[in-house]
Protein backbone atom coordinates (compact mmCIF):
# COMPACT_ATOMS: atom_id res chain seq x y z
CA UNK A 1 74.52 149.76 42.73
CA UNK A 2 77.64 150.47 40.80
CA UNK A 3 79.39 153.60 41.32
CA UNK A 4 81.95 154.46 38.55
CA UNK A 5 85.01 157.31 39.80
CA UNK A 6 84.90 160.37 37.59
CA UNK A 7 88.17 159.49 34.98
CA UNK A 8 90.03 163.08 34.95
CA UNK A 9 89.46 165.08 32.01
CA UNK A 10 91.28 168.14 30.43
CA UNK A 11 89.31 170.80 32.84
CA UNK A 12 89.88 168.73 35.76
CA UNK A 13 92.79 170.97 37.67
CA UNK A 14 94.18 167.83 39.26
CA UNK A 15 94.76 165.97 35.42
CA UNK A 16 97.83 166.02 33.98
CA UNK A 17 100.79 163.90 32.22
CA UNK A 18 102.66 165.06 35.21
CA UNK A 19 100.05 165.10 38.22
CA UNK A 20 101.64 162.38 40.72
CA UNK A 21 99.72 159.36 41.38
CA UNK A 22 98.43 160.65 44.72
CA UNK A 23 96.88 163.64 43.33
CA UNK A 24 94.68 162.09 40.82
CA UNK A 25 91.25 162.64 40.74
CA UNK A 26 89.81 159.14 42.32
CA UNK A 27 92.44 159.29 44.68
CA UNK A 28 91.13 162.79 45.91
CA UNK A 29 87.32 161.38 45.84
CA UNK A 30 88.33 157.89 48.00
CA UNK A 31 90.73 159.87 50.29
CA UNK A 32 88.38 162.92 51.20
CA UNK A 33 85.33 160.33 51.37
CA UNK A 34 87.16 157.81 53.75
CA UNK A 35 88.64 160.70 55.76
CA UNK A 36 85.10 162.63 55.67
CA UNK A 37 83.23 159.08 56.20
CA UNK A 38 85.19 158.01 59.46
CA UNK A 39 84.87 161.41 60.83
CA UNK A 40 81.24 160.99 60.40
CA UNK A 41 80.83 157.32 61.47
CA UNK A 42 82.49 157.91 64.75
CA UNK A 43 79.78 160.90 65.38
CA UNK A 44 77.16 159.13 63.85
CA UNK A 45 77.41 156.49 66.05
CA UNK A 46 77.38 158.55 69.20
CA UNK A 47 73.77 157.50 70.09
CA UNK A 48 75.05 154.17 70.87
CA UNK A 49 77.48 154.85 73.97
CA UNK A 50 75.02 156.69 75.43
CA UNK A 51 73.47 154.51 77.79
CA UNK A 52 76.47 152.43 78.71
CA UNK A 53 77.90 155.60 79.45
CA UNK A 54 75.39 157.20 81.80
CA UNK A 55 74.91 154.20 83.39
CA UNK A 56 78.56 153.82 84.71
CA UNK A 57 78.55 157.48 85.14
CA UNK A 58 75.15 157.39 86.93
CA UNK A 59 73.88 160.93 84.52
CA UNK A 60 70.88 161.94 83.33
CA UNK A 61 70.30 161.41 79.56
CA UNK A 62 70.22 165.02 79.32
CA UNK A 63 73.40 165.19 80.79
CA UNK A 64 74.89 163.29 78.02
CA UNK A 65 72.28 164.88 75.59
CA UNK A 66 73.99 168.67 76.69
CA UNK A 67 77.61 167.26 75.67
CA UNK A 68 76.28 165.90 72.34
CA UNK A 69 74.20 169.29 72.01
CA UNK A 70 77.91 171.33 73.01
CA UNK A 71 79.42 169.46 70.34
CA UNK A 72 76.86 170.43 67.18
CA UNK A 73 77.09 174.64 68.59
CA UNK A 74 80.98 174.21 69.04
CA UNK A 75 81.38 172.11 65.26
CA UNK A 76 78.95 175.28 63.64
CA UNK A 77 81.17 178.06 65.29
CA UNK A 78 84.00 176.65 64.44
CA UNK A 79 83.40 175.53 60.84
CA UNK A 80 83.01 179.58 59.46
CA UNK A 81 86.91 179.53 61.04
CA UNK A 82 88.30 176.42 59.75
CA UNK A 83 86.89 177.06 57.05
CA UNK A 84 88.80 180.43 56.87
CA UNK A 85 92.05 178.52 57.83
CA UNK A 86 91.73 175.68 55.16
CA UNK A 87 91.24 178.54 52.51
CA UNK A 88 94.07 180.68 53.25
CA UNK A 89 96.54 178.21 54.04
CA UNK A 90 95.38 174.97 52.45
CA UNK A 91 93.28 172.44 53.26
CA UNK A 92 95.33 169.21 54.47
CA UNK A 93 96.65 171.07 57.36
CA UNK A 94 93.61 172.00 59.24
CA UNK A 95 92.36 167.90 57.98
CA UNK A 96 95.37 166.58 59.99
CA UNK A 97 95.02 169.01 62.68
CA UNK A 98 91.16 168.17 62.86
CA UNK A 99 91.75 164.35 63.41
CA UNK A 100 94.39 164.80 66.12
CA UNK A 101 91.61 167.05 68.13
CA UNK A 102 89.28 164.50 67.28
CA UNK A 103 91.25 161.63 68.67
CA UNK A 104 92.16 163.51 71.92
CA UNK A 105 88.45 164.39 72.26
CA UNK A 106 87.85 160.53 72.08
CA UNK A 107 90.62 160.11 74.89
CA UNK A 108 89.65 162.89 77.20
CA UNK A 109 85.17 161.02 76.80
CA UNK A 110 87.11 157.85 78.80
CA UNK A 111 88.66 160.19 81.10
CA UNK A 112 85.50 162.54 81.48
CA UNK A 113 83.84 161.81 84.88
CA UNK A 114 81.85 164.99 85.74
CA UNK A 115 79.66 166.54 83.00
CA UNK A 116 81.34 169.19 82.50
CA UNK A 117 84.55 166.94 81.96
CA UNK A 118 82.09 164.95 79.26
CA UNK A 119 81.33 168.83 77.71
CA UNK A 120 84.83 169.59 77.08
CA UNK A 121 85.70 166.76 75.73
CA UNK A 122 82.95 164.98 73.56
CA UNK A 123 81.52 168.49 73.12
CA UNK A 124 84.07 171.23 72.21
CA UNK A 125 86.87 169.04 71.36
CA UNK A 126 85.03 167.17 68.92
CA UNK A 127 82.76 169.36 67.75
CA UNK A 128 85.87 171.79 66.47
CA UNK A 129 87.25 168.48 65.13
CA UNK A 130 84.83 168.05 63.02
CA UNK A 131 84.91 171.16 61.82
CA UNK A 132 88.02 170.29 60.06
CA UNK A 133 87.46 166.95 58.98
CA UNK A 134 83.95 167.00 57.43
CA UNK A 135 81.93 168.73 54.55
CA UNK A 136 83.44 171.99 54.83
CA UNK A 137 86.68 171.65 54.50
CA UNK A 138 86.65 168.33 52.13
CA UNK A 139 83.84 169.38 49.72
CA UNK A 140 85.41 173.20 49.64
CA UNK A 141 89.03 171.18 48.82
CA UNK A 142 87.66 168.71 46.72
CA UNK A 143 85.53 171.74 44.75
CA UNK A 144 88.61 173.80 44.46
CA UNK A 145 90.57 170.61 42.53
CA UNK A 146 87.60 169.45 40.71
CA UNK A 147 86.42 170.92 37.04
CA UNK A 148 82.84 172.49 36.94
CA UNK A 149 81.81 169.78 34.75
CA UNK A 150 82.53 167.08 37.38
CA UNK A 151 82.00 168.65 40.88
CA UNK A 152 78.63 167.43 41.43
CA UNK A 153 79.10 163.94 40.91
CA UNK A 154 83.11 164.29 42.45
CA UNK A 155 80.72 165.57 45.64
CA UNK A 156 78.35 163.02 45.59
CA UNK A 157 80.97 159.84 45.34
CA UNK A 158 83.23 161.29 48.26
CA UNK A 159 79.71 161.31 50.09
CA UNK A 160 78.96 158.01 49.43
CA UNK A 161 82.55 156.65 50.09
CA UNK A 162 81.81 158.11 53.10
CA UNK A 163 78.48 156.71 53.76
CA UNK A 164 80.16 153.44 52.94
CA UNK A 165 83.23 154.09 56.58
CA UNK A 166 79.84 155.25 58.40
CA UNK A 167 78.10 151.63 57.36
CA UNK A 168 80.73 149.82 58.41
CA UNK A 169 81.62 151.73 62.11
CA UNK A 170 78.24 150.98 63.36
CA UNK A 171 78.52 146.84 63.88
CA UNK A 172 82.61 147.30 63.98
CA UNK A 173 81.52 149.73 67.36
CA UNK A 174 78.90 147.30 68.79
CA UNK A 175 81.40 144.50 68.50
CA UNK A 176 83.66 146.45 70.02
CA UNK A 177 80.73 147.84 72.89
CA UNK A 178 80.25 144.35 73.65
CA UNK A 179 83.84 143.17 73.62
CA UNK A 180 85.92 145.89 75.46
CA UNK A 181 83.09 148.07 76.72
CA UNK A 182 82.41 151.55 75.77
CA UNK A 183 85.79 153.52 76.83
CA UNK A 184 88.03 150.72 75.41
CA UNK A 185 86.10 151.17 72.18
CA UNK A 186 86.79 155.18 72.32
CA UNK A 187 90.11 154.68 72.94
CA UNK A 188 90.59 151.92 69.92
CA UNK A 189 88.43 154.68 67.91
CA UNK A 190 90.99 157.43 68.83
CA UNK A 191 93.65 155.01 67.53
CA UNK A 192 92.12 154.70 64.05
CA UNK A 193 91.17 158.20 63.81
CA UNK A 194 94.91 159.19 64.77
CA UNK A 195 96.10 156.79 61.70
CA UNK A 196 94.15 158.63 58.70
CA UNK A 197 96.44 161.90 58.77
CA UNK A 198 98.13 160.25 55.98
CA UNK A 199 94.76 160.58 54.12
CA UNK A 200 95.09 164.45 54.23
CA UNK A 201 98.46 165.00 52.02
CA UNK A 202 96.82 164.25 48.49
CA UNK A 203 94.94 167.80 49.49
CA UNK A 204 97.95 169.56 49.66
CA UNK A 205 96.73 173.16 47.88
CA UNK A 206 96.88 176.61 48.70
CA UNK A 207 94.15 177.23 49.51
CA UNK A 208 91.99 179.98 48.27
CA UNK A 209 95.48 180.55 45.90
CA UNK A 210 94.62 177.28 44.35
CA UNK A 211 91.54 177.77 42.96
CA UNK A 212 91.17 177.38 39.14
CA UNK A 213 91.03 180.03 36.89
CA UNK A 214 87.32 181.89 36.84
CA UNK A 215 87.44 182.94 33.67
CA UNK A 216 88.33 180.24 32.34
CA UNK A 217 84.85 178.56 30.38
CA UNK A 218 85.35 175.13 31.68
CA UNK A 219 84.51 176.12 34.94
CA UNK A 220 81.32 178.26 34.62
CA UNK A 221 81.74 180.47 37.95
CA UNK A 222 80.91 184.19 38.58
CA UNK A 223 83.34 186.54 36.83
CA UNK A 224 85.65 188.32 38.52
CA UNK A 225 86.13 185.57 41.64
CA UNK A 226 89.97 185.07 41.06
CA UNK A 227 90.28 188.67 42.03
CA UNK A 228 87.70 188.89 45.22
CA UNK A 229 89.48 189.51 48.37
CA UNK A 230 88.05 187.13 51.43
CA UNK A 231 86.22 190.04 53.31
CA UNK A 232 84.64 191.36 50.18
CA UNK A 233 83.56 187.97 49.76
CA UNK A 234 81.83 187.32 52.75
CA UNK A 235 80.09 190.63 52.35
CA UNK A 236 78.18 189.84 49.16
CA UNK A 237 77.17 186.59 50.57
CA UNK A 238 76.00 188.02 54.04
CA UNK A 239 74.12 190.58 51.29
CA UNK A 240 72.36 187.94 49.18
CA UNK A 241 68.84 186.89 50.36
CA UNK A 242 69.77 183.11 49.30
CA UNK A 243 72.27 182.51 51.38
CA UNK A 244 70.31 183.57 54.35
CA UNK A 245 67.20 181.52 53.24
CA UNK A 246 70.18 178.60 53.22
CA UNK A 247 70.85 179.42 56.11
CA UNK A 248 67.54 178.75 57.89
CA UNK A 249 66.61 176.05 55.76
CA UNK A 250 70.06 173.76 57.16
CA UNK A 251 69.16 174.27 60.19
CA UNK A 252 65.81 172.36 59.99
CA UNK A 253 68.21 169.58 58.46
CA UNK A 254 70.49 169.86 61.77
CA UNK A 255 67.67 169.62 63.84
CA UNK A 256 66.43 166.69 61.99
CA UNK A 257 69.20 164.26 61.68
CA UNK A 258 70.93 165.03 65.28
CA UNK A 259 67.82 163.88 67.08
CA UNK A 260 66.86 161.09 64.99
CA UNK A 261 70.65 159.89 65.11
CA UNK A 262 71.28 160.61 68.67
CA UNK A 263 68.16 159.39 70.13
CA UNK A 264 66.61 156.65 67.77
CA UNK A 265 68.29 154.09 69.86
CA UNK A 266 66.84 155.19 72.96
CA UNK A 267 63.48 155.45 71.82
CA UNK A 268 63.80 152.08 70.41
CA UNK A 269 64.76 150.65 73.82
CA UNK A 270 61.78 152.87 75.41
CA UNK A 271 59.13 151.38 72.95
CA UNK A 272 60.26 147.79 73.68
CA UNK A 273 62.65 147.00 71.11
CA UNK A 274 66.17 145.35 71.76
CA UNK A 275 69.27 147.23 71.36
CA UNK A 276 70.32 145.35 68.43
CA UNK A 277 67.49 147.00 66.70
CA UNK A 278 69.23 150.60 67.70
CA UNK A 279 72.32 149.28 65.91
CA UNK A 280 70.63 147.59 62.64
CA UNK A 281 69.23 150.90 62.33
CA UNK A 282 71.76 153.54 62.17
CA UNK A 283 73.55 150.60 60.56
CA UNK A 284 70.69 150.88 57.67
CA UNK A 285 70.77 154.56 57.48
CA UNK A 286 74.07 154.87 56.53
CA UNK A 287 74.38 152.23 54.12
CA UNK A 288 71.04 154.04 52.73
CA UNK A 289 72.84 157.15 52.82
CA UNK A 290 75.89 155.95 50.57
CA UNK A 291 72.93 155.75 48.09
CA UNK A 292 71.10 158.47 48.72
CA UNK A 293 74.41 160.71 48.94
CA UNK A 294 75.75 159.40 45.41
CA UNK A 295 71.89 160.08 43.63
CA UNK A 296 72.03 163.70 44.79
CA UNK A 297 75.40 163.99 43.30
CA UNK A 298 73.92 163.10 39.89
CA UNK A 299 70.88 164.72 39.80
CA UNK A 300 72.66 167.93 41.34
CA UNK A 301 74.03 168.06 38.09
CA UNK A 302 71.16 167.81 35.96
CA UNK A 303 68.39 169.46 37.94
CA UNK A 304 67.44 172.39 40.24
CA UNK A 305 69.66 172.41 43.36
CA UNK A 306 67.44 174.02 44.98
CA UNK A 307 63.73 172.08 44.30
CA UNK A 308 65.90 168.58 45.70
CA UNK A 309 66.64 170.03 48.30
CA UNK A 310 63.07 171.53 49.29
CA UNK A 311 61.68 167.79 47.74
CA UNK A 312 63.94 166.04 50.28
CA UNK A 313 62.79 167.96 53.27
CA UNK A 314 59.44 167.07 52.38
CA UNK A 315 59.99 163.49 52.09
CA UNK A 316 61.88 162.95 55.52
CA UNK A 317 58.39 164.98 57.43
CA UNK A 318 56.43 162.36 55.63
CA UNK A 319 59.09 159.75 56.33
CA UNK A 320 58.49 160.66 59.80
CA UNK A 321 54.95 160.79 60.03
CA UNK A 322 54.40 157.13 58.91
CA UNK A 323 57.31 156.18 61.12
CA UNK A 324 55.15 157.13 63.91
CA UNK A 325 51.39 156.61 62.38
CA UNK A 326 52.16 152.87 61.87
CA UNK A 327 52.71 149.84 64.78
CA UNK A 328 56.31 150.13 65.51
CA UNK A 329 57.91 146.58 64.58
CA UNK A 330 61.39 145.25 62.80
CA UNK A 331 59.79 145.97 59.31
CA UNK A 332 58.50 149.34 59.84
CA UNK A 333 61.57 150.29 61.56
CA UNK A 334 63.98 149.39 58.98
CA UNK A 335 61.57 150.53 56.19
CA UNK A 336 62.06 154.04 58.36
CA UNK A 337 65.65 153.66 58.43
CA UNK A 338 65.93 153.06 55.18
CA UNK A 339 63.71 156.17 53.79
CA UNK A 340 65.59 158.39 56.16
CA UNK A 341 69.14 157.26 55.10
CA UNK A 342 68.63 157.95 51.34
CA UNK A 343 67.39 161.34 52.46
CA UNK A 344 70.21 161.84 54.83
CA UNK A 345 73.36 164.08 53.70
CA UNK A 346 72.49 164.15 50.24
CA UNK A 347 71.27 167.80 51.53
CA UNK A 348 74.93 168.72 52.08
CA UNK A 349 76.40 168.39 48.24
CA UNK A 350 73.20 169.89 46.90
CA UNK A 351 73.83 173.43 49.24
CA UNK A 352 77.40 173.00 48.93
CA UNK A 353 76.74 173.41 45.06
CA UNK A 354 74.58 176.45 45.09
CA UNK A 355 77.05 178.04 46.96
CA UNK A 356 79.42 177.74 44.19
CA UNK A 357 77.01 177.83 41.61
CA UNK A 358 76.28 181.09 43.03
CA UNK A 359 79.53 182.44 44.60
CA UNK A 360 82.00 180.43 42.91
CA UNK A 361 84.57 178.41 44.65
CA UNK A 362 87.88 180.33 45.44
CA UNK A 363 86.24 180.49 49.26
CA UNK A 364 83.78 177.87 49.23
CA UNK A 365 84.90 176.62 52.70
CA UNK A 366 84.39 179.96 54.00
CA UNK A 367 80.95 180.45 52.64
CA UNK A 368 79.72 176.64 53.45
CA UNK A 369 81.02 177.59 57.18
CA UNK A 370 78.83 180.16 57.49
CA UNK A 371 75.45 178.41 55.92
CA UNK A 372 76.53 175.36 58.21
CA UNK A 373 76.37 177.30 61.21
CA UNK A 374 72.70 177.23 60.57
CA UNK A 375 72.83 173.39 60.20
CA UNK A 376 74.94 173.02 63.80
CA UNK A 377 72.55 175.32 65.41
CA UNK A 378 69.47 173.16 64.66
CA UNK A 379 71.75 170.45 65.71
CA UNK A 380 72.69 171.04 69.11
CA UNK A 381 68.62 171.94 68.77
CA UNK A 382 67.92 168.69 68.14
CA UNK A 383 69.93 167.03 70.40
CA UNK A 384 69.70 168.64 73.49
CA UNK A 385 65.89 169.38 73.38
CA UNK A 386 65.23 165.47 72.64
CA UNK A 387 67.25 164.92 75.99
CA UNK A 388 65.26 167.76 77.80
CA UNK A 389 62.05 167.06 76.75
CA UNK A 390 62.07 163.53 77.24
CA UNK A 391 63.03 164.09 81.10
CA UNK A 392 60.54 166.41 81.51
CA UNK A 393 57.66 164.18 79.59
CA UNK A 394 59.53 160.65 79.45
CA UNK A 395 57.91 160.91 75.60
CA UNK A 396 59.93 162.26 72.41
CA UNK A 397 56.56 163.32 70.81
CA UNK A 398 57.02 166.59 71.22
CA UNK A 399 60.44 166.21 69.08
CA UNK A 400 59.05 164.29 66.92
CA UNK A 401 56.32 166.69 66.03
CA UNK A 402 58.85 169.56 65.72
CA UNK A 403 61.11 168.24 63.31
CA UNK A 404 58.21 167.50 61.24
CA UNK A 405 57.07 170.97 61.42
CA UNK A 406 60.67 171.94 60.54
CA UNK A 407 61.13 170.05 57.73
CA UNK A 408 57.86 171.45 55.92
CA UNK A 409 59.41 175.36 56.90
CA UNK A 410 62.83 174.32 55.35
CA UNK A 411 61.16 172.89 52.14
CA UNK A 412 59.29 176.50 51.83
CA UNK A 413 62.58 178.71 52.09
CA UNK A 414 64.43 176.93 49.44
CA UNK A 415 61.81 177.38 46.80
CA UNK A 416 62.16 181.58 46.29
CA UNK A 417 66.55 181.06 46.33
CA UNK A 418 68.08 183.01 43.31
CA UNK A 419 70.69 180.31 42.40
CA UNK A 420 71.73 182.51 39.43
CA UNK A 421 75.98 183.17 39.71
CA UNK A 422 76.55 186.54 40.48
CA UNK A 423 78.65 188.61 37.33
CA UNK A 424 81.13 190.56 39.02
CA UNK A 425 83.67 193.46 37.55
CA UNK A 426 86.63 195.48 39.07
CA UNK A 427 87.37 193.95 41.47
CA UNK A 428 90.84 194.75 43.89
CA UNK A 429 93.54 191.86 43.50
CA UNK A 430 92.41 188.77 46.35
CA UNK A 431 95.26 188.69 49.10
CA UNK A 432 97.49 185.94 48.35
């Protein structure tokens, strides 16, 4: 697979004879994606400390299921906030601020020896890191500095960029696991994390004050957005039936991908299967996902936003059901892996872009913040009821069967969304 960077082109708000090197276009897309994709990675590969962990510890996979489960609820909260913060006052500072909290939440998981120790840290810490270092904030900066005409496909090459970091953390961390054990690899983690605030500068806007022009015809937004103050905003989008059926639908997507990614390796190792088959896995999923993430981008563009979206929630329950109706072996569990990873966060630039489609883009972070408080709360879901209802039935079928059932509910809400922009008129000045 070749993926080609969008070349900047006259409607592009970051072009220019005079736009420094730094704020170019590609540069945006690789520095959001790499900053987005490590943030990610380091979550994504969560699953795998897990049992090293409890076992020094001498917890309860719940136990470390509730921190994981802390961390989704604390990440949705927060994201409606940061979200707020990177639209007022621009984006790069609440990035830089995010990966600091993130690498301090790494620190304080090594230091963490009661569970509520492990809560605080790996859950609220991190979870309001990633708040600031993920699809909010990026896509809703990246959105803001991107032309109408090449937002999709901007979206959907940061995503795979980032699917690209996540690929590569998952044997970096199990070389790591095996090499320095699990709290020297959180603190090397911290390190790296710390390192990337550099990556944040190229998104130095002003925020909501930044946002191209809405009237202007290259951009194709709802009238009357440059002049929408931020409360007025979130009014008409807590008014609009869409955004709540959004809303619902994300968090069968939460729900989804938290359990599969924080308990696939688990299962594995409960069915039989070594822990290098945990790690080829996720390893799979994401590399799948750099795919998957970069084909939504495109089609995004072309087709309904909404019909991928209720197509791909369809395709991960049946995804599902084969992973579990077939013999569980090396084939069928990367053919799993593999399904699941193109389907994986290719969900995220399709909702992102009815959101603007619909709303426009002056306070896209806000807006996403909101709908992806519906994704975290399906997450910590996810997470903490795969935990709980394995100790009370040492069996995950019972999760297994839910997210299924989920992912057929969240494929039915996203078929009646009115994606049409909303035409607005006299509207007060926006606050600078």
């Amino acid at each position: 697979m070749t993926i080609h960077l969008p070349r900047p082109s006259a409607s592009t708000p970051s072009a220019g004879p005079c736009t420094p090197w730094w704020r170019q276009l590609r540069v945006l897309v690789l520095a959001g994606g790499l900053l987005m994709g490590m943030a990610l990675g380091v979550r994504h590969v969560q699953g795998l400390f897990m049992l090293p962990i409890i076992a020094e510890r001498g917890w309860s996979r719940e136990t470390f299921a509730f921190a994981m489960a802390v961390q989704n609820l604390a990440w949705g909260l927060a994201q409606p906030f940061t979200g707020m913060l990177a639209d007022r006052y621009g984006s790069w500072k609440v990035m830089a601020g995010g990966l600091a909290l993130y690498a301090a939440g790494l620190y304080g998981m090594t230091q963490a020896h009661t569970s509520t120790a492990l809560a605080w840290s790996a859950g609220l810490c991190i979870g309001i890191a990633l708040s600031g270092t993920t699809f909010g904030v990026v896509y809703g900066a990246l959105s803001r500095m991107t032309g109408a005409a090449q937002r999709s496909r901007a979206l959907g090459l940061a995503g795979a960029v980032g699917g690209i970091a996540q690929f590569a953390l998952v044997p970096g961390v199990q070389a790591l696991l095996a090499g320095t054990g699990w709290a020297g690899a959180l603190l090397l983690l911290a390190v790296v994390l710390a390192a990337l605030v550099p990556l944040a500068l190229p998104f130095q806007d002003r925020g909501a004050a930044a946002a191209p022009d809405h009237h202007a015809p290259d951009h194709h937004v709802p009238d009357g957005a440059g002049r929408q103050p931020l409360h007025a905003a979130v009014r008409e989008a807590f008014g609009h039936a869409g955004f709540w059926l959004l809303n619902l639908g994300f968090l069968a997507c939460g729900f989804q991908l938290a359990f599969v990614a924080s308990h696939l390796p688990a299962y594995l190792l409960d069915r039989g299967m070594r822990p290098a088959d945990g790690m080829a896995a996720l390893a799979i999923i994401a590399l799948a996902n750099v795919a998957g993430i970069y084909a939504c981008g495109l089609l995004g563009g072309r087709y309904s936003k909404k019909y991928l979206l209720a197509g791909i929630y369809l395709a991960r329950t049946a995804t599902m059901a084969l992973f579990l109706l077939l013999p569980l072996s090396p084939a069928t569990l990367y053919g799993f892996s593999a399904a699941m990873g193109l389907l994986w966060l290719g969900t995220v630039p399709l909702t992102n872009g009815i959101l603007a489609q619909v709303f426009g883009v002056r306070y896209l972070a806000t807006l996403f913040g909101f709908v992806f408080l519906g994704h975290q709360l399906g997450s910590f879901l996810g997470v903490w009821l795969g935990g709980l209802v394995f100790e009370l039935t040492r069996s995950y079928d019972a999760v297994w069967y839910g997210a299924m059932g989920l992912g057929i509910v969240a494929a039915a809400l996203h078929s009646p969304i009115d994606d049409r922009q909303i035409v607005r008129s006299g509207l007060a000045p926006a606050r600078p």
